[in-house]
C-alpha atoms as a PDB file:
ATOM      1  CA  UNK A   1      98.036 104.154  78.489  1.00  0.00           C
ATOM      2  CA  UNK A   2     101.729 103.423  78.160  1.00  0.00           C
ATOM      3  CA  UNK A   3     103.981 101.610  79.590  1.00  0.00           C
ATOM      4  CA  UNK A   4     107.588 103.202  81.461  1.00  0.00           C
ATOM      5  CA  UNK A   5     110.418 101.223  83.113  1.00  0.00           C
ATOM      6  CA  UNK A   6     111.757 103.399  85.954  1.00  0.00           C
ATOM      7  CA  UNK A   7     115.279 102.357  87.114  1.00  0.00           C
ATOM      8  CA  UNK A   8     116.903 103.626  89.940  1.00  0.00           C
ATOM      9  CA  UNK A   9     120.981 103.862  90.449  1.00  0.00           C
ATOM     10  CA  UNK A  10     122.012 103.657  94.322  1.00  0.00           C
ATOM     11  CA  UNK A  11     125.564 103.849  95.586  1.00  0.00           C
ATOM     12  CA  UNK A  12     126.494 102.240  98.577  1.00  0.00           C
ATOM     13  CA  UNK A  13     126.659 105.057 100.620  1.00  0.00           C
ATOM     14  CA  UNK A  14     122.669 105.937 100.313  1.00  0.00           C
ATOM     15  CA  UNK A  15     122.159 102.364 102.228  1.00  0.00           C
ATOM     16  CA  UNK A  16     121.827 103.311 105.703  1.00  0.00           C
ATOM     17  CA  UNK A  17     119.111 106.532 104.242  1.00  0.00           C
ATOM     18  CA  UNK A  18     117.452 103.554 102.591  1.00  0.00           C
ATOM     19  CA  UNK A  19     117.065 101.165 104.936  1.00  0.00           C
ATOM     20  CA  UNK A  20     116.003 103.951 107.630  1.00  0.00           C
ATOM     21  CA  UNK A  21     113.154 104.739 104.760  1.00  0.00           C
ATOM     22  CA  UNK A  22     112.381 101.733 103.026  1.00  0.00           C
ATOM     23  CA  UNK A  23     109.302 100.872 104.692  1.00  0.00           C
ATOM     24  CA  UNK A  24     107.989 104.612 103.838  1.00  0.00           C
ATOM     25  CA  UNK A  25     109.503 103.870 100.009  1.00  0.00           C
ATOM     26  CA  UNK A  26     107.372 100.390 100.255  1.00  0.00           C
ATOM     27  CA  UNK A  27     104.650 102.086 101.233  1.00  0.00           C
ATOM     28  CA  UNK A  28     104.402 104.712  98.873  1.00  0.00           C
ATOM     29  CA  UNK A  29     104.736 101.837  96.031  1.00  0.00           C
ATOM     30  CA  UNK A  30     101.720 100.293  97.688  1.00  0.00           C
ATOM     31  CA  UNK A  31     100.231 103.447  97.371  1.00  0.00           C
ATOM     32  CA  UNK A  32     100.910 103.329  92.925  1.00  0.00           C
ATOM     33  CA  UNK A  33      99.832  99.242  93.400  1.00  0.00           C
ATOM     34  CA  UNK A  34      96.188  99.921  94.697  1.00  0.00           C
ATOM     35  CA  UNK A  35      95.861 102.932  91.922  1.00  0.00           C
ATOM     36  CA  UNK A  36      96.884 100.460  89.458  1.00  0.00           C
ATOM     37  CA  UNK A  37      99.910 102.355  87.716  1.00  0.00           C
ATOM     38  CA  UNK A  38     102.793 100.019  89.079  1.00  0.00           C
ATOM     39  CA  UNK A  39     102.658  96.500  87.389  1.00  0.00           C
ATOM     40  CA  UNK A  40     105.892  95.370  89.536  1.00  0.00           C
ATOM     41  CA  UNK A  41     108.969  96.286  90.821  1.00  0.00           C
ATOM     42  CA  UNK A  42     111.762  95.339  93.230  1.00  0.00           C
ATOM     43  CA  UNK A  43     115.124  95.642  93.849  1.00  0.00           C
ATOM     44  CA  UNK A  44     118.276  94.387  91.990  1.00  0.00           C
ATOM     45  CA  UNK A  45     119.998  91.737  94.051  1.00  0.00           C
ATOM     46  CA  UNK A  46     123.040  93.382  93.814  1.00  0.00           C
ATOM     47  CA  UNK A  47     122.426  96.703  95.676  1.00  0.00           C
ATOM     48  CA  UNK A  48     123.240  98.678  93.141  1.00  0.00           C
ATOM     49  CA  UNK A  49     119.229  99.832  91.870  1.00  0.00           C
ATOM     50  CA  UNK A  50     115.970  99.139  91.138  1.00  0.00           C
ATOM     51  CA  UNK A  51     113.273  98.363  88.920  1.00  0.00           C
ATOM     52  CA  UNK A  52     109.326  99.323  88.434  1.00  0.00           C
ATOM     53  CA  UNK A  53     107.001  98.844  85.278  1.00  0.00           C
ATOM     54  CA  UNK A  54     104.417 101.268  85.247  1.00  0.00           C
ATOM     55  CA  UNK A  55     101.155 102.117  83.326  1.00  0.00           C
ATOM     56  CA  UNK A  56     100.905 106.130  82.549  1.00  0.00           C
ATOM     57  CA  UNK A  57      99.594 108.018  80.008  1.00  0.00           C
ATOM     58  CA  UNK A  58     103.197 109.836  79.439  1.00  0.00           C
ATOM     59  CA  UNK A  59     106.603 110.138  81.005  1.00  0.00           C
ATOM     60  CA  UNK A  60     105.789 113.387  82.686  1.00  0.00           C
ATOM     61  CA  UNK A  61     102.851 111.826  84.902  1.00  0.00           C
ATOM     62  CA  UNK A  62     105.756 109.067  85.725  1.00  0.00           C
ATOM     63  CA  UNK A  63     108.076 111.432  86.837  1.00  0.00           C
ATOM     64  CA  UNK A  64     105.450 113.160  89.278  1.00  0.00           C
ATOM     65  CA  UNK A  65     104.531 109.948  90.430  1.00  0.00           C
ATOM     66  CA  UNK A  66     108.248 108.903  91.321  1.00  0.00           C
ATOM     67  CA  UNK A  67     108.930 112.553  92.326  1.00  0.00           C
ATOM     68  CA  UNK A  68     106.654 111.615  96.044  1.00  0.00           C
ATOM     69  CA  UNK A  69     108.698 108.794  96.549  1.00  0.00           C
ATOM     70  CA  UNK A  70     110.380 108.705  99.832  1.00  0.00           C
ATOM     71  CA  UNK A  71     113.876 107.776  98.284  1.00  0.00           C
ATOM     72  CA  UNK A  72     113.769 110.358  95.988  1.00  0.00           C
ATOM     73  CA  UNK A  73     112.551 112.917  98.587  1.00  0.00           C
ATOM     74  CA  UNK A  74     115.397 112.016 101.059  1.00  0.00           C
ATOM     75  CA  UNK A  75     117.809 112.048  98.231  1.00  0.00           C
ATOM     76  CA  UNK A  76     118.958 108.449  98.531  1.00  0.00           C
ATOM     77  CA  UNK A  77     119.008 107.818  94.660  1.00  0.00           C
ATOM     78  CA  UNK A  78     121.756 108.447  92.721  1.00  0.00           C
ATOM     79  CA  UNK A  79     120.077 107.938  89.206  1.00  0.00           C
ATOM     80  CA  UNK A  80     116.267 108.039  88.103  1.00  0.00           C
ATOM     81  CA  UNK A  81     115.362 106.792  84.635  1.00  0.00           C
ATOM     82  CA  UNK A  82     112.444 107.004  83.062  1.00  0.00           C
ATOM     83  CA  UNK A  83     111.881 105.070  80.019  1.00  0.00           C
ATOM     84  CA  UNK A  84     108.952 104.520  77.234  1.00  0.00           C
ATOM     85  CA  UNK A  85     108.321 100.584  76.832  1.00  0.00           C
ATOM     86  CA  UNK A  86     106.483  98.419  74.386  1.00  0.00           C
ATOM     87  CA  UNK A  87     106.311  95.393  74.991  1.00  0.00           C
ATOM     88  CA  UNK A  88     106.134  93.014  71.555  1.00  0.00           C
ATOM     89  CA  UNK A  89     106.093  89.616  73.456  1.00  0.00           C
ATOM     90  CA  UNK A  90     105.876  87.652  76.616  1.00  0.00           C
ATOM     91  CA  UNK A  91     102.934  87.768  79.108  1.00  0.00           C
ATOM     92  CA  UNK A  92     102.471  91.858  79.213  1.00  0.00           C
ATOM     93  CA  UNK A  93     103.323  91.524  75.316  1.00  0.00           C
ATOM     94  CA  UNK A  94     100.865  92.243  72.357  1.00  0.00           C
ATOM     95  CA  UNK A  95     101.220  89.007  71.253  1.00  0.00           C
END
């Protein structure tokens, strides 16, 4: 399994969507938590995104995954990214 980091872009006129659905999106990331693909997340202080580490075995699986997130099916993110990470060092590093 890899690892992705998914970032999200927001603007600030998706915040009233997102605070109407953010216990549904908190949910759903619950949901990835107990199956084991999301390794954290959370938002960026600023507003402006936000941040998960995820375990799949390729980007396409990722981008299902994110593609059932309430955000995304509302239409409250600007900007999904979905990047291939290895980690080299640190706690999640190979050493």
């Amino acid at each position: 399994m890899a690892l992705f980091i998914v970032q999200y872009s927001f603007s600030s006129a998706s915040a009233p969507g997102r605070d109407d659905h953010r216990a549904a999106h908190r949910e759903w990331l619950r949901g990835l938590l107990e199956q084991e693909r999301l390794l954290v997340g959370g938002p960026y202080p600023d507003g402006t995104g936000a941040m998960a580490v995820v375990e799949a075995p390729d980007r396409e699986s990722v981008r299902n995954w994110f593609d059932d997130d309430p955000f995304l099916r509302e239409d409250l993110v600007d900007e999904l990214s979905v990047v291939e990470w290895v980690p080299t060092m640190g706690r999640v590093g190979a050493g």
